[in-house]
Each structure stands twice: as structure tokens, then as C-alpha cells.
Protein backbone atom coordinates (compact mmCIF):
# COMPACT_ATOMS: atom_id res chain seq x y z
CA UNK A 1 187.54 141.64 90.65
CA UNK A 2 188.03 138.20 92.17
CA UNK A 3 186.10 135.60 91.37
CA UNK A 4 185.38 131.70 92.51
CA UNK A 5 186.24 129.55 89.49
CA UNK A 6 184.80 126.43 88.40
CA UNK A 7 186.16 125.96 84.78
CA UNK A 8 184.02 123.68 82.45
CA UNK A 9 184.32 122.51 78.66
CA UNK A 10 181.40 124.53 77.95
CA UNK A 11 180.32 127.93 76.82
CA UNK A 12 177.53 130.01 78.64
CA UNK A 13 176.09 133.32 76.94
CA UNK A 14 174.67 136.01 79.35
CA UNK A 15 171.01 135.48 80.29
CA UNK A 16 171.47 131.70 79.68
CA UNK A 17 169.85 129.33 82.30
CA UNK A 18 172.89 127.48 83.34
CA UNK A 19 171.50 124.14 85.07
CA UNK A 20 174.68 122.18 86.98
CA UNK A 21 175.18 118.93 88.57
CA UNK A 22 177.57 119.49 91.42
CA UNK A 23 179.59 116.20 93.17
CA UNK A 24 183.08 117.24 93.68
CA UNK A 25 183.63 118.58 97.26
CA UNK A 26 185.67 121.43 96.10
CA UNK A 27 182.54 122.44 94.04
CA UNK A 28 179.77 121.90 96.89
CA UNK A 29 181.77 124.13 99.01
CA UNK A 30 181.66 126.35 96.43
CA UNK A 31 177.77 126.18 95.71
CA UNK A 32 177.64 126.07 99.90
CA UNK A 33 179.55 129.71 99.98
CA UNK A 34 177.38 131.11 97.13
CA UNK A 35 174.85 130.67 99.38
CA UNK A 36 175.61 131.54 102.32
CA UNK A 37 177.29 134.92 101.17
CA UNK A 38 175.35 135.67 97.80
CA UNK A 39 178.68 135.33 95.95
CA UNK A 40 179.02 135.08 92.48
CA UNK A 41 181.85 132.60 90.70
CA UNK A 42 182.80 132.24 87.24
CA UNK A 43 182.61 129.71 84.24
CA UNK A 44 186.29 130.07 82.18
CA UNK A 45 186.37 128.09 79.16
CA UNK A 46 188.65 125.36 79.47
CA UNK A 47 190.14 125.00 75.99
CA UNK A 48 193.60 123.70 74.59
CA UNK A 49 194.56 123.22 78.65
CA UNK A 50 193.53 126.93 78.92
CA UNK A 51 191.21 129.36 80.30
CA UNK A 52 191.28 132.76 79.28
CA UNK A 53 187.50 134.04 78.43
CA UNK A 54 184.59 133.31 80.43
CA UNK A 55 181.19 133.65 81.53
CA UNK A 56 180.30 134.85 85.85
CA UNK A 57 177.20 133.21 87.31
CA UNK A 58 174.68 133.58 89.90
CA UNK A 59 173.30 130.65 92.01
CA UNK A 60 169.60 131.08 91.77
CA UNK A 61 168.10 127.57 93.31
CA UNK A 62 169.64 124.78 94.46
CA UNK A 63 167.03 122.14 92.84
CA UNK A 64 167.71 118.61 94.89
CA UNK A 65 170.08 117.84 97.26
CA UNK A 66 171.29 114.58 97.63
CA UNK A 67 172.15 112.16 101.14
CA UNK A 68 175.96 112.22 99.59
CA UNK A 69 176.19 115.81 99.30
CA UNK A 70 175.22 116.31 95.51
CA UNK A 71 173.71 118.74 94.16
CA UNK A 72 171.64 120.30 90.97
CA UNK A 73 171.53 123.53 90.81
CA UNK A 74 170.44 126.21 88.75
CA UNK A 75 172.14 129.30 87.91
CA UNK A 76 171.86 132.52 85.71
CA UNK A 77 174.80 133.63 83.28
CA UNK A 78 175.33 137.27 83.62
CA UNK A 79 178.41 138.91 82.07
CA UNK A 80 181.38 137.42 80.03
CA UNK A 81 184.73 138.09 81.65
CA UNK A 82 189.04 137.56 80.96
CA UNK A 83 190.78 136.14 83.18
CA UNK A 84 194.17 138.06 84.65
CA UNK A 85 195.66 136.19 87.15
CA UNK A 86 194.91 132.06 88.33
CA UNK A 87 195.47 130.62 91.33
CA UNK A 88 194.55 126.82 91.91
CA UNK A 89 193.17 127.28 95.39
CA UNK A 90 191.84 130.62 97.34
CA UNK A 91 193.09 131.06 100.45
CA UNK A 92 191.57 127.98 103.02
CA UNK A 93 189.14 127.24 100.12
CA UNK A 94 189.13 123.97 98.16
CA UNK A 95 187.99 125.78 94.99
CA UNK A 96 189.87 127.55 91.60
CA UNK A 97 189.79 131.55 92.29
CA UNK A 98 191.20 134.06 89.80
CA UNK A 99 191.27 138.13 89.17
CA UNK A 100 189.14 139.05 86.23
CA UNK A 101 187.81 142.02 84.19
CA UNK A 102 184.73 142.20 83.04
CA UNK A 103 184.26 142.93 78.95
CA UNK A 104 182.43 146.19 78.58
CA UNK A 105 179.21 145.34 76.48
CA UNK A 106 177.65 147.52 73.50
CA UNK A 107 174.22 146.39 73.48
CA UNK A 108 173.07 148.61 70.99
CA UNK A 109 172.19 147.23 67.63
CA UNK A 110 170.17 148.39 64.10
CA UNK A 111 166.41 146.98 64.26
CA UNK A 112 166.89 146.17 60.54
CA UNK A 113 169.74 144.11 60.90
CA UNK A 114 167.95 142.14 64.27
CA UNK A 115 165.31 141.49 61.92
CA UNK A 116 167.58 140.03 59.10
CA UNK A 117 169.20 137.72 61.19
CA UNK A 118 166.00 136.41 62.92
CA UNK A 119 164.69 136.14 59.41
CA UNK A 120 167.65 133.92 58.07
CA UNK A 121 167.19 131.85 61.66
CA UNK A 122 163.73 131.37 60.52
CA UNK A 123 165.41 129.97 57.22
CA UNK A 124 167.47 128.01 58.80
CA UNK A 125 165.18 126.16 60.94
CA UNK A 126 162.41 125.55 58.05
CA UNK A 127 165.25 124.00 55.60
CA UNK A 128 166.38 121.71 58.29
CA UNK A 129 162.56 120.53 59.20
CA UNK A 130 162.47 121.62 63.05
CA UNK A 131 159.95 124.18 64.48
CA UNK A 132 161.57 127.36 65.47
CA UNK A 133 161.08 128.37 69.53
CA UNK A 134 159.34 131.30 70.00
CA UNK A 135 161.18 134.61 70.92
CA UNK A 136 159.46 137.78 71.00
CA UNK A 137 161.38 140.25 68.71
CA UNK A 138 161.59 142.37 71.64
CA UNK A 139 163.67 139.97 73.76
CA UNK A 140 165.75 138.62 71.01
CA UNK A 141 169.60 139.23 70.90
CA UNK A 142 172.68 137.51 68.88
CA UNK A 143 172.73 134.70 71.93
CA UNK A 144 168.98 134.22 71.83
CA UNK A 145 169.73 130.95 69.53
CA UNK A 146 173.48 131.33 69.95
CA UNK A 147 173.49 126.95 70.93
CA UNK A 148 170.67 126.51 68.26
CA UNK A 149 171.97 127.20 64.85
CA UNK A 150 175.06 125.47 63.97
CA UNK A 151 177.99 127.12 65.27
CA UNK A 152 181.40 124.88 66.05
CA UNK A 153 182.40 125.02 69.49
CA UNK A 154 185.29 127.12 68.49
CA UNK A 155 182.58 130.09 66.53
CA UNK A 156 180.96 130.14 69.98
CA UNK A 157 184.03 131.06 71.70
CA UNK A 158 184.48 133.64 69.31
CA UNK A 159 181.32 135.05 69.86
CA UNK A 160 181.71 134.98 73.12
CA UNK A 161 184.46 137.38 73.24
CA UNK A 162 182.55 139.73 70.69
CA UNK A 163 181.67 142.96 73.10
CA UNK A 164 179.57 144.72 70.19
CA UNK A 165 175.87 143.13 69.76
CA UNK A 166 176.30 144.83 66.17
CA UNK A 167 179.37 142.81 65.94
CA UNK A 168 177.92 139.58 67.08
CA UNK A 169 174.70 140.01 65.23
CA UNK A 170 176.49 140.79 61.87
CA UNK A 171 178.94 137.38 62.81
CA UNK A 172 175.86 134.90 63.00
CA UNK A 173 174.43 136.42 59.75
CA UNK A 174 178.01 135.42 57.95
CA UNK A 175 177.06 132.00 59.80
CA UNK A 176 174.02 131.83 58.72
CA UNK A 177 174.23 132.53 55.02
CA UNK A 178 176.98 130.14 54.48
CA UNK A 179 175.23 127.40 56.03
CA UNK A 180 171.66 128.14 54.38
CA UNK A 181 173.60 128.03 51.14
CA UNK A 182 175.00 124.85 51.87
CA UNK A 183 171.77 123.25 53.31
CA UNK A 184 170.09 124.47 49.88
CA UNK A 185 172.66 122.71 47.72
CA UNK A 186 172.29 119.67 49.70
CA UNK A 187 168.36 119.73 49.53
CA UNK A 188 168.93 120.41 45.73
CA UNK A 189 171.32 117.45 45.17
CA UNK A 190 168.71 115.51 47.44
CA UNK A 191 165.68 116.03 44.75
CA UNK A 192 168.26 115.34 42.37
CA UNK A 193 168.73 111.51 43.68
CA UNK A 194 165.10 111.24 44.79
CA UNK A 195 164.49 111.75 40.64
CA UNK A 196 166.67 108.84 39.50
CA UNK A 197 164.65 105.79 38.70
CA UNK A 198 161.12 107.50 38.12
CA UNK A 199 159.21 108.46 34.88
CA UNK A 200 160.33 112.19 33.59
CA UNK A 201 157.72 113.90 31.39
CA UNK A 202 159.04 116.18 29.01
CA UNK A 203 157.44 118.21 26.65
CA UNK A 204 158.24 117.48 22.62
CA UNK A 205 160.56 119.81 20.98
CA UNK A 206 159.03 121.59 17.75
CA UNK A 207 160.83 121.05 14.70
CA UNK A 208 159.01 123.05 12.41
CA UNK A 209 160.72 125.51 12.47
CA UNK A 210 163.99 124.10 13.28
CA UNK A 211 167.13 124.53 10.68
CA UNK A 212 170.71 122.41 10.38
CA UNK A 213 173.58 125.26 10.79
């Protein structure tokens, strides 16, 4: 399939609200065609001067418009694709266009392990202080928090590319329990220092009973 391309240094899961500020012309002609002809484009990942992975799109409102032809828009990630074949400019179009196939997508996943993961999130979220958003258990999924807990840019492009939700879910859980680990050693080593200077009781040792070796 070919696709409109407007390549960003960002990372957009499926079902993410994907809010955009559009100025270049090349890009309002873009947002213009989407509208006009219901097209969809795509987000590639622009990393180390390439694209290779990315996310397609659907224009859903165009929010304000602006007397110099800007634009905010918002838009609806729907299904993460590879890019085959790049061309700079589509034919009398000012915008990116490229051939793409789409990943095929296992959604299928173990309620016991969805629950373990949204149980170390909650975890998470309590050892760092911050109140957790609500997501019904029935709507959650391994992007659900996938910009929320932590992850490098470079773990989200991993995950992005990850076509199993087993696979995904069972990746964040790795992420998860390394990081609570470290956020309890640091909250540890915090009460540690926050002792230093104050009065310790301790309780007498007994030497009645107590013999030299």
C-alpha cells in the first residue's frame, strides 16, 4: 500500500490520540488532501537519519485554522507499518509518499499476565508518588501506558515493532521489574540518609546469658 508520509521524531502506538500542529505547506496540503479524499498518511520514525517502522493515521478534526494557513489537528493512530520503498515527493504533490506493509497484529493475550503487568504499573506509579489514570481492565493493552512508565525512546521503538500483544505485554513487565527494583533501592538508600543526624533508639542487649568464646 502507498501511503502519504510525514516523518516525525516521535513514536505513536495504535489507538493513540495523535494531536499535530501543521505549518509547513507541504504538510497543509497534505492535511488539505486527507480531507478532501478521506486518505490516510503515515508517521515513520525518523531515527539515526532513518525511517523504517511506523505508525498510519487518520485525520479526525481539524481543531483551528489559522489566517496563515496553520493548522491543529487531531488524528487517530491506527496500525504500525514498514516502510518498502521512499520517494521524497509523490507525483505533483509537495509531500513524502512511500510503499508500506502493514505488521500483522496478534492481539490475543493471557488475562493473568494483563493483570500482572497492570499490577506492577500500579507499583510503579505509587513508588514514584503520582496517581495512576484510570483504565478499565477491559480496555487496557501493552500501549495503554506505553508513554507513561519509563521506557527510553529507543524501548518504545522496540515495542513498536513487537506484533504479539503477549510479546509486548511480557516486554513491559521485564521493564517494569527492573525499574521497580531500582526505584526501591533508591527509596531504601533515601530513608537511609533521611536517618543520619536523628536520635536512634535501640533496645539493650542482654548479657546474662552471654559467654566469651
Amino acid at each position: 500500500m502507498k501511503l502519504p508520509m510525514f516523518p516525525l521524531q516521535s513514536i505513536f502506538f495504535p489507538g493513540e490520540t495523535v494531536p499535530l500542529h501543521i505549518f509547513e505547506p507541504r504538510y497543509r496540503q497534505l492535511i488539505n488532501d486527507c480531507r478532501e479524499e478521506a486518505l490516510t498518511f503515515g508517521i515513520p520514525v525518523f531515527k539515526d537519519k532513518t525511517i523504517e517502522y511506523g505508525t498510519e493515521v487518520q485525520l479526525v478534526e481539524v481543531v483551528n485554522t489559522y489566517e496563515g494557513g496553520e493548522m491543529d489537528v487531531i488524528c487517530i493512530a491506527r496500525q504500525v507499518f514498514r516502510v518498502l520503498d521512499f520517494e521524497n515527493r509523490m507525483p505533483g504533490k509537495l509531500y513524502a509518499g512511500a510503499v508500506v506493509s502493514f505488521l500483522e497484529a496478534d492481539n490475543d493475550a493471557d488475562e493473568g499476565l494483563r493483570k500482572q503487568v497492570l499490577k506492577r504499573i500500579k507499583v510503579l506509579y505509587d513508588l514514584m508518588a503520582v496517581e495512576m489514570p484510570q483504565v478499565p481492565f477491559d480496555k487496557f493493552n501493552s500501549y495503554a501506558f506505553a508513554h507513561k512508565m519509563g521506557l527510553s525512546f529507543e524501548q518504545e521503538y522496540e515495542l513498536l515493532q513487537l506484533t504479539n500483544e503477549t510479546e509486548r505485554l511480557h516486554y513491559i513487565d521485564d521493564h517494569l521489574q527492573s525499574t521497580i527494583a531500582v526505584l526501591e533501592q533508591i527509596n531504601t538508600t533515601k530513608a537511609v540518609i533521611e536517618m543520619n543526624g536523628h536520635f536512634k533508639n535501640f533496645d539493650p542487649l542482654d548479657f546474662e546469658d552471654f559467654t566469651l568464646n
